[in-house]
C-alpha atoms as a PDB file:
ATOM      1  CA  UNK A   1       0.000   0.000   0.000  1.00  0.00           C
ATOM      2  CA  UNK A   2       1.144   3.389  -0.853  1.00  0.00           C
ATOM      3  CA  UNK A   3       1.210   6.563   1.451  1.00  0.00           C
ATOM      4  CA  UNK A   4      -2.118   8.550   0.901  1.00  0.00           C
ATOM      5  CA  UNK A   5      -2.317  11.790  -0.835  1.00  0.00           C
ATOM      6  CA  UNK A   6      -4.477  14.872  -0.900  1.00  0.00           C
ATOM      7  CA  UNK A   7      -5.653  13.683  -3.817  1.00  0.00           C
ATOM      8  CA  UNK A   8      -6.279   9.825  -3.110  1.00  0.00           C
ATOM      9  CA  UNK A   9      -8.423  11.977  -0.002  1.00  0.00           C
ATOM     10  CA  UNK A  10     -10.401  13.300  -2.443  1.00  0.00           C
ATOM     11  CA  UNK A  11     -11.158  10.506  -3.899  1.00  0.00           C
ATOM     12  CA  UNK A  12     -12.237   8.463  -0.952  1.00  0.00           C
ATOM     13  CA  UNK A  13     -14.436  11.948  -0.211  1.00  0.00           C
ATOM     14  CA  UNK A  14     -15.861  11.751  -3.314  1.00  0.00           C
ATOM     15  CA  UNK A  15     -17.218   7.900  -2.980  1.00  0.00           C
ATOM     16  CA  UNK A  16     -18.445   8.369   0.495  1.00  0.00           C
ATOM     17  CA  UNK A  17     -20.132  11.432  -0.760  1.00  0.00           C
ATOM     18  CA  UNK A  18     -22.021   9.815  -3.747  1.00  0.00           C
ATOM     19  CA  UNK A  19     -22.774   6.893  -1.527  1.00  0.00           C
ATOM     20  CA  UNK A  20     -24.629   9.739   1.062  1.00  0.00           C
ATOM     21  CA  UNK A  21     -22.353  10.575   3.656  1.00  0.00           C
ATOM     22  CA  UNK A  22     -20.833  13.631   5.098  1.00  0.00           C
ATOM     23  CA  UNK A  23     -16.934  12.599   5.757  1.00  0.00           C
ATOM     24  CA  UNK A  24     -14.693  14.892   7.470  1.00  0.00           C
ATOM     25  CA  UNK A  25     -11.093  14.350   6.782  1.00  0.00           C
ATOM     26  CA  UNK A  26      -9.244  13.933  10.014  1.00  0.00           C
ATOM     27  CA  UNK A  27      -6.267  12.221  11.442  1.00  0.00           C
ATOM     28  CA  UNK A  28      -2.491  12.947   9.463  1.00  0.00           C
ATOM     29  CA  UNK A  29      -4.114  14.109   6.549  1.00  0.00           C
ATOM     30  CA  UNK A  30      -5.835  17.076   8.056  1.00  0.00           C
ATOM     31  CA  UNK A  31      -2.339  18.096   9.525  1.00  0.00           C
ATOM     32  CA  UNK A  32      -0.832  17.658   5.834  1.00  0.00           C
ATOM     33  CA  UNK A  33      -3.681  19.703   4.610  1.00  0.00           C
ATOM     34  CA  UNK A  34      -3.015  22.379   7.266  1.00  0.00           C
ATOM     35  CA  UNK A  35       0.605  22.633   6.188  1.00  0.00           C
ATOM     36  CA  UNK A  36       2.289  20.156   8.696  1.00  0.00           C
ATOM     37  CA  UNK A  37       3.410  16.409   8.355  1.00  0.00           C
ATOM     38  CA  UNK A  38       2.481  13.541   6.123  1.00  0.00           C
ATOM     39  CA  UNK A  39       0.136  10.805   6.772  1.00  0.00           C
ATOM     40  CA  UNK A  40       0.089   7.172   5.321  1.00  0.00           C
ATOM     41  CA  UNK A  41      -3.793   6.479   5.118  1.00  0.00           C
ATOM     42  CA  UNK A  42      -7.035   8.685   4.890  1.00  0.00           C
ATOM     43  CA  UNK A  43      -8.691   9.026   8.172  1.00  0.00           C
ATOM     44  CA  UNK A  44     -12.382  10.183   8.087  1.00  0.00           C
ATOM     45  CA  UNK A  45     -15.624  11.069  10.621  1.00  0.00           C
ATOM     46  CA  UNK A  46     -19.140  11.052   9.576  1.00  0.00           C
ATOM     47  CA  UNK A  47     -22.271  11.490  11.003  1.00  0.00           C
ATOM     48  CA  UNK A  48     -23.001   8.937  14.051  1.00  0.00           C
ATOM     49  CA  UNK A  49     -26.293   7.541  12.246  1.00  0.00           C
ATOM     50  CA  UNK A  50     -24.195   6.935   9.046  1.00  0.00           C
ATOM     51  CA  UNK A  51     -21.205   5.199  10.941  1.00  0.00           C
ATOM     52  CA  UNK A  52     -23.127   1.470  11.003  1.00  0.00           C
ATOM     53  CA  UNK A  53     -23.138   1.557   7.343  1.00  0.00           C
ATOM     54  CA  UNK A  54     -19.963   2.062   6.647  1.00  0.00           C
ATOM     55  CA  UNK A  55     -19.155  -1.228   7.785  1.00  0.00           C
ATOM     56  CA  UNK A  56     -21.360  -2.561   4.527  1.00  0.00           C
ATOM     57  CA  UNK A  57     -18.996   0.231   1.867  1.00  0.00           C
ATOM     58  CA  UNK A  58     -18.409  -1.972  -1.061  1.00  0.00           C
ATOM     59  CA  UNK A  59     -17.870  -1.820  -4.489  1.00  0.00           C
ATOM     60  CA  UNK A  60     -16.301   0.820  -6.883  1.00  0.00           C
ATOM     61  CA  UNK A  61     -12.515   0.006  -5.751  1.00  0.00           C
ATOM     62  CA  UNK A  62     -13.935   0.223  -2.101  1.00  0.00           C
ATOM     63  CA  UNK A  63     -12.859  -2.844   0.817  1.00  0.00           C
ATOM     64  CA  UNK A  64     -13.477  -3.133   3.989  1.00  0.00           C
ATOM     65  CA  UNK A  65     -11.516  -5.029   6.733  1.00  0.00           C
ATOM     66  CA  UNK A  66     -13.208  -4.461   9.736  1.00  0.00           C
ATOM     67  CA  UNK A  67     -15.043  -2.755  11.926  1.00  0.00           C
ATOM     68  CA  UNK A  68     -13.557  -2.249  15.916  1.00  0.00           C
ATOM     69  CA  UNK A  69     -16.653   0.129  16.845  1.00  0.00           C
ATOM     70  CA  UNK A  70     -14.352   2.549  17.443  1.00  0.00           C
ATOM     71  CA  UNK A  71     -13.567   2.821  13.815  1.00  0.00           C
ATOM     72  CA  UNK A  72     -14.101   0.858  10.233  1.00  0.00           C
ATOM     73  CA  UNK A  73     -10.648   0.168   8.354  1.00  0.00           C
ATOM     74  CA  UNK A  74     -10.112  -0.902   4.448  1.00  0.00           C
ATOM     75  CA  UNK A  75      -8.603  -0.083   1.091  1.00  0.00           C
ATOM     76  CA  UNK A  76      -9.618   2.172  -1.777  1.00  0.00           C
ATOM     77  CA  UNK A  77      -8.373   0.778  -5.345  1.00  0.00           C
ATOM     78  CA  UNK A  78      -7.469   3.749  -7.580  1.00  0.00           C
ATOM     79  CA  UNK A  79      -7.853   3.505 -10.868  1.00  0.00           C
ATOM     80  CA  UNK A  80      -3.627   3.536 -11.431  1.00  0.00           C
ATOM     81  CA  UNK A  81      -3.255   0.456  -9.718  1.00  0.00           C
ATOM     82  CA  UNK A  82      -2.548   2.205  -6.254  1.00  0.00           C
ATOM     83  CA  UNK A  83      -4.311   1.342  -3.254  1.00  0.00           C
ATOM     84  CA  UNK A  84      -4.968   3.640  -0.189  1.00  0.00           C
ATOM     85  CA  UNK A  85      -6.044   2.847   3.493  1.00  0.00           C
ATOM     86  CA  UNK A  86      -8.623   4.307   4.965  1.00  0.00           C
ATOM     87  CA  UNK A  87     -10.174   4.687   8.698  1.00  0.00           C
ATOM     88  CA  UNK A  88     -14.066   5.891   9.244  1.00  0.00           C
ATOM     89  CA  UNK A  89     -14.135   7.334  12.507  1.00  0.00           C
ATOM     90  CA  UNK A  90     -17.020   6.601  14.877  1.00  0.00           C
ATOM     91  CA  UNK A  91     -17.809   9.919  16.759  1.00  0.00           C
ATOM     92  CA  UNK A  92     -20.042   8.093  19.090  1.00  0.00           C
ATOM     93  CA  UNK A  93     -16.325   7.464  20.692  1.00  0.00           C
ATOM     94  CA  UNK A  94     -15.355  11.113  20.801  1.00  0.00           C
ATOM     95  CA  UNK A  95     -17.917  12.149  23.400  1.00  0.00           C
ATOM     96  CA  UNK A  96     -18.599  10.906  27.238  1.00  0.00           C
ATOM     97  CA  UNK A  97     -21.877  10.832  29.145  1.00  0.00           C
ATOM     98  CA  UNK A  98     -24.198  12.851  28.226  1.00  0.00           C
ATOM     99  CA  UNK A  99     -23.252  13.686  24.662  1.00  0.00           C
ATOM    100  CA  UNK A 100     -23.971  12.264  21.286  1.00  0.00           C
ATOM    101  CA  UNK A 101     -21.414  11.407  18.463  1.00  0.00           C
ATOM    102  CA  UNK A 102     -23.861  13.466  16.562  1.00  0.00           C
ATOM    103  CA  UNK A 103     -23.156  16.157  18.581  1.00  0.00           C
ATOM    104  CA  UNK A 104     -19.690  15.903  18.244  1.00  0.00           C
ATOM    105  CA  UNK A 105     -19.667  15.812  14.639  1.00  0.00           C
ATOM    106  CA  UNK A 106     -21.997  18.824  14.420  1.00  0.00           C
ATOM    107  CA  UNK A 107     -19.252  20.392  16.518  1.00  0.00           C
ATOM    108  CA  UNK A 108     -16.622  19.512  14.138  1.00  0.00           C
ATOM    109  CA  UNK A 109     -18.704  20.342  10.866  1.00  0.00           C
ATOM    110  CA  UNK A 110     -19.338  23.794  12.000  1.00  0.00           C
ATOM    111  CA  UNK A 111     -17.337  25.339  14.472  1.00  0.00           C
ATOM    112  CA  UNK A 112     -13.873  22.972  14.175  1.00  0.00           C
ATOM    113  CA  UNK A 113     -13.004  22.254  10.653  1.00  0.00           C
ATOM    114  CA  UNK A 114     -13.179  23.864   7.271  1.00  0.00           C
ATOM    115  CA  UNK A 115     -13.626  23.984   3.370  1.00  0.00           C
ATOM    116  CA  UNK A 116     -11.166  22.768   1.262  1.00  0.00           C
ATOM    117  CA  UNK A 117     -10.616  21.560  -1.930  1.00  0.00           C
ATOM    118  CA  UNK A 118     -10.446  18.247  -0.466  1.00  0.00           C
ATOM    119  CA  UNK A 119     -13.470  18.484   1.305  1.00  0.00           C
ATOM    120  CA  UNK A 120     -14.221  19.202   4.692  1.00  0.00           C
ATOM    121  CA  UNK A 121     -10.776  18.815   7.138  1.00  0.00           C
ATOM    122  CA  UNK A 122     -10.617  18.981  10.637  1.00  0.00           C
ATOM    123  CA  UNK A 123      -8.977  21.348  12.618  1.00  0.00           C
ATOM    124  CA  UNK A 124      -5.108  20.115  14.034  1.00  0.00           C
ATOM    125  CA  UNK A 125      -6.864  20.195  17.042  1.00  0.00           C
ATOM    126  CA  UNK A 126      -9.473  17.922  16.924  1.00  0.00           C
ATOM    127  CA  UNK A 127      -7.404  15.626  14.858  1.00  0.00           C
ATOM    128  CA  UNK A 128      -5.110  16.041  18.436  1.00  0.00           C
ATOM    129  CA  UNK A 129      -8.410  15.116  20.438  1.00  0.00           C
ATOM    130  CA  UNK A 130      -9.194  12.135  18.901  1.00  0.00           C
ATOM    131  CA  UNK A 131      -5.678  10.599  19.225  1.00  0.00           C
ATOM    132  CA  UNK A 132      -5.383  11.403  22.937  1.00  0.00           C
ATOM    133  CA  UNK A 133      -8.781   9.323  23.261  1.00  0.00           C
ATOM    134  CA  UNK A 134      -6.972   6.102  22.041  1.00  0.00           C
ATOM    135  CA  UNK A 135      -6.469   3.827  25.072  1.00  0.00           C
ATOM    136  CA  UNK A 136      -3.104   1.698  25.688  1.00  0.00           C
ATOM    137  CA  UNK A 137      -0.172   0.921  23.484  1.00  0.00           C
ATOM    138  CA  UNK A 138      -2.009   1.798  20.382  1.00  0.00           C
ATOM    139  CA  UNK A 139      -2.428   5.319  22.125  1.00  0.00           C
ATOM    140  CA  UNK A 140       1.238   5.904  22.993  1.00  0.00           C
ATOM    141  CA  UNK A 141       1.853   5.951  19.040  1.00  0.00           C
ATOM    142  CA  UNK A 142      -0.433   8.885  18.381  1.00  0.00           C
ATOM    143  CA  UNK A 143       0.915  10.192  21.483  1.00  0.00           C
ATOM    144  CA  UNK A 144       4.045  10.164  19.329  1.00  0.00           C
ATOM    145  CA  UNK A 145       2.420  11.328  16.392  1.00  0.00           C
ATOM    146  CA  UNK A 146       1.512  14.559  18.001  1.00  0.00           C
ATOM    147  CA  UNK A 147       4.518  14.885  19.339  1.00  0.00           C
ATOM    148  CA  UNK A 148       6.122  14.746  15.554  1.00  0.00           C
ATOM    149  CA  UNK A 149       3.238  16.914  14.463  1.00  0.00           C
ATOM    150  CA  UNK A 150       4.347  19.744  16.963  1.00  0.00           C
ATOM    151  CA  UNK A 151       7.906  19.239  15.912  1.00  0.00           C
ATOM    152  CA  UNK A 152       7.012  20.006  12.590  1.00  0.00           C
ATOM    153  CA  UNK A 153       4.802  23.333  13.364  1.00  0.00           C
ATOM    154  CA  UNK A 154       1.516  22.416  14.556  1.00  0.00           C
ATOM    155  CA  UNK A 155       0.958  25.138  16.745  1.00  0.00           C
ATOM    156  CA  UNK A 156       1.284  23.952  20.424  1.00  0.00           C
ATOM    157  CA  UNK A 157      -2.160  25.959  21.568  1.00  0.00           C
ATOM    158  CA  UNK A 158      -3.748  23.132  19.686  1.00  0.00           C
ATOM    159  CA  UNK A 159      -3.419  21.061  22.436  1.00  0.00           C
ATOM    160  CA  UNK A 160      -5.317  23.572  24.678  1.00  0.00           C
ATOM    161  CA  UNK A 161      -7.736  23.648  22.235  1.00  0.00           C
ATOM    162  CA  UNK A 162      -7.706  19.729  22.133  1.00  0.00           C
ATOM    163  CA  UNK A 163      -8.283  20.001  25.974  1.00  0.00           C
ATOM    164  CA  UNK A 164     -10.984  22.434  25.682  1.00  0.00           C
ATOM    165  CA  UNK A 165     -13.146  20.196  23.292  1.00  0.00           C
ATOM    166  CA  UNK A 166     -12.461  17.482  25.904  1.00  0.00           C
ATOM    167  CA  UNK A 167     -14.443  19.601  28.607  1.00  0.00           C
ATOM    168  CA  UNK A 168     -16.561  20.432  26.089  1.00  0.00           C
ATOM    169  CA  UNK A 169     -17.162  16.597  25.157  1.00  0.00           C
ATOM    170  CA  UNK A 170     -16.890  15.153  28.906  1.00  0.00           C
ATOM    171  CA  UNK A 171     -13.720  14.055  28.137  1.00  0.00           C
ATOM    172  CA  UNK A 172     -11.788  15.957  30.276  1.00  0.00           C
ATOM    173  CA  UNK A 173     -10.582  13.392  32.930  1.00  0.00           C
ATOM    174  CA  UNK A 174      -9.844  10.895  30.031  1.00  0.00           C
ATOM    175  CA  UNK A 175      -7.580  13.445  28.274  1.00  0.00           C
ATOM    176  CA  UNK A 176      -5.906  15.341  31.244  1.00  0.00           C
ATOM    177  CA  UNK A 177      -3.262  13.203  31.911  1.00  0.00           C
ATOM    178  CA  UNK A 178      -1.755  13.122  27.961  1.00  0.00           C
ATOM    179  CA  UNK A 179      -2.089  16.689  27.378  1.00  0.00           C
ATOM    180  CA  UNK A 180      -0.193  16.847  30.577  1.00  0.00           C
ATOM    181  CA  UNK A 181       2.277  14.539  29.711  1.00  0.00           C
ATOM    182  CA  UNK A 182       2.817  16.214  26.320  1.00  0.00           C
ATOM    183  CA  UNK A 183       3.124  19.642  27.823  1.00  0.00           C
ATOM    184  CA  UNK A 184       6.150  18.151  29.806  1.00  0.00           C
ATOM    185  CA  UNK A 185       7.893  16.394  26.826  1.00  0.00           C
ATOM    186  CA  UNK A 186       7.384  20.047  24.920  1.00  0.00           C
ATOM    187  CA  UNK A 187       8.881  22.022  27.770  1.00  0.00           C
ATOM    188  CA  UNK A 188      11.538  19.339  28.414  1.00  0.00           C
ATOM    189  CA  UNK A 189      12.605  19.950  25.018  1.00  0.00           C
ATOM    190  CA  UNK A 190      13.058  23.833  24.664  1.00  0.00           C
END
């Protein structure tokens, strides 16, 4: 499999788009779009009523692998032979009690990401948020990820802003302790 482009975004957009949904690129791809980093897959949210289907996205170069309920992983075939990974994001994940998925992807659709010729892409900091939610070893990459992100210019106040969507989300407690730990690698570092 070959790292994802912009473009190969755009394409997976496109397919979820004529299928019905309303992705929102997030993950690496968002911080490439933004002007930071480089990703190796296409990470995307949709709408929390739309998630259960995308376990079913077949057809037109589209294959899926699974589905974790946290998110649905497979493989777009482009039409040069190339094939791209992709993640669909669950935002029923993104929230804690007392808060919908479809909440939190309203959130992100209007106040936290924007237009671009991609499609939507989430702001650096929500892509930030939804890595510090991943539990356990699989968490301590993206810890790592953010940590190359800020190396490479992601502004640092996007991890206040990560923290504030926490609260926001009821979150808070979950997220705390990374942001914190982050904060000390930063200042640790110069």
């Amino acid at each position: 499999m070959t790292a994802a482009g912009v473009e190969d975004a755009r394409e997976l957009v496109r397919r979820l788009e004529k299928e019905g949904y309303h992705p929102i690129l997030v993950g690496g791809l968002a911080i490439l779009i933004a002007g930071y980093g480089a990703t190796k897959d296409v990470d995307v949210l949709v709408r929390e009523a739309e998630y259960g289907g995308a376990e079913f996205l077949q057809g037109e170069g589209v294959e899926v692998y699974s589905n974790t309920g946290r998110f649905t992983n497979g493989r777009l075939s482009l039409a040069d032979g190339r094939t791209v990974a992709f993640d669909v994001l669950n935002p029923a994940l993104c929230v804690g009690r007392g808060h919908s998925g479809e909440e939190f992807f309203s959130f992100v659709e209007q106040e936290a990401s924007r237009d671009s010729r991609y499609g939507r892409v989430a702001l650096p900091s929500v892509v930030f948020y939804t890595r510090l939610l991943v539990p356990g070893p699989h968490g301590e990459v993206y810890i790592e990820r953010i940590i190359r992100d800020l190396d490479e210019g992601v502004p640092f106040q996007s991890l206040d802003e990560a923290m504030q969507i926490a609260q926001r989300f009821g979150t808070g407690t979950r997220v705390r302790k990374k942001v914190d730990h982050l904060k000390r690698i930063r200042l640790s570092r110069g």
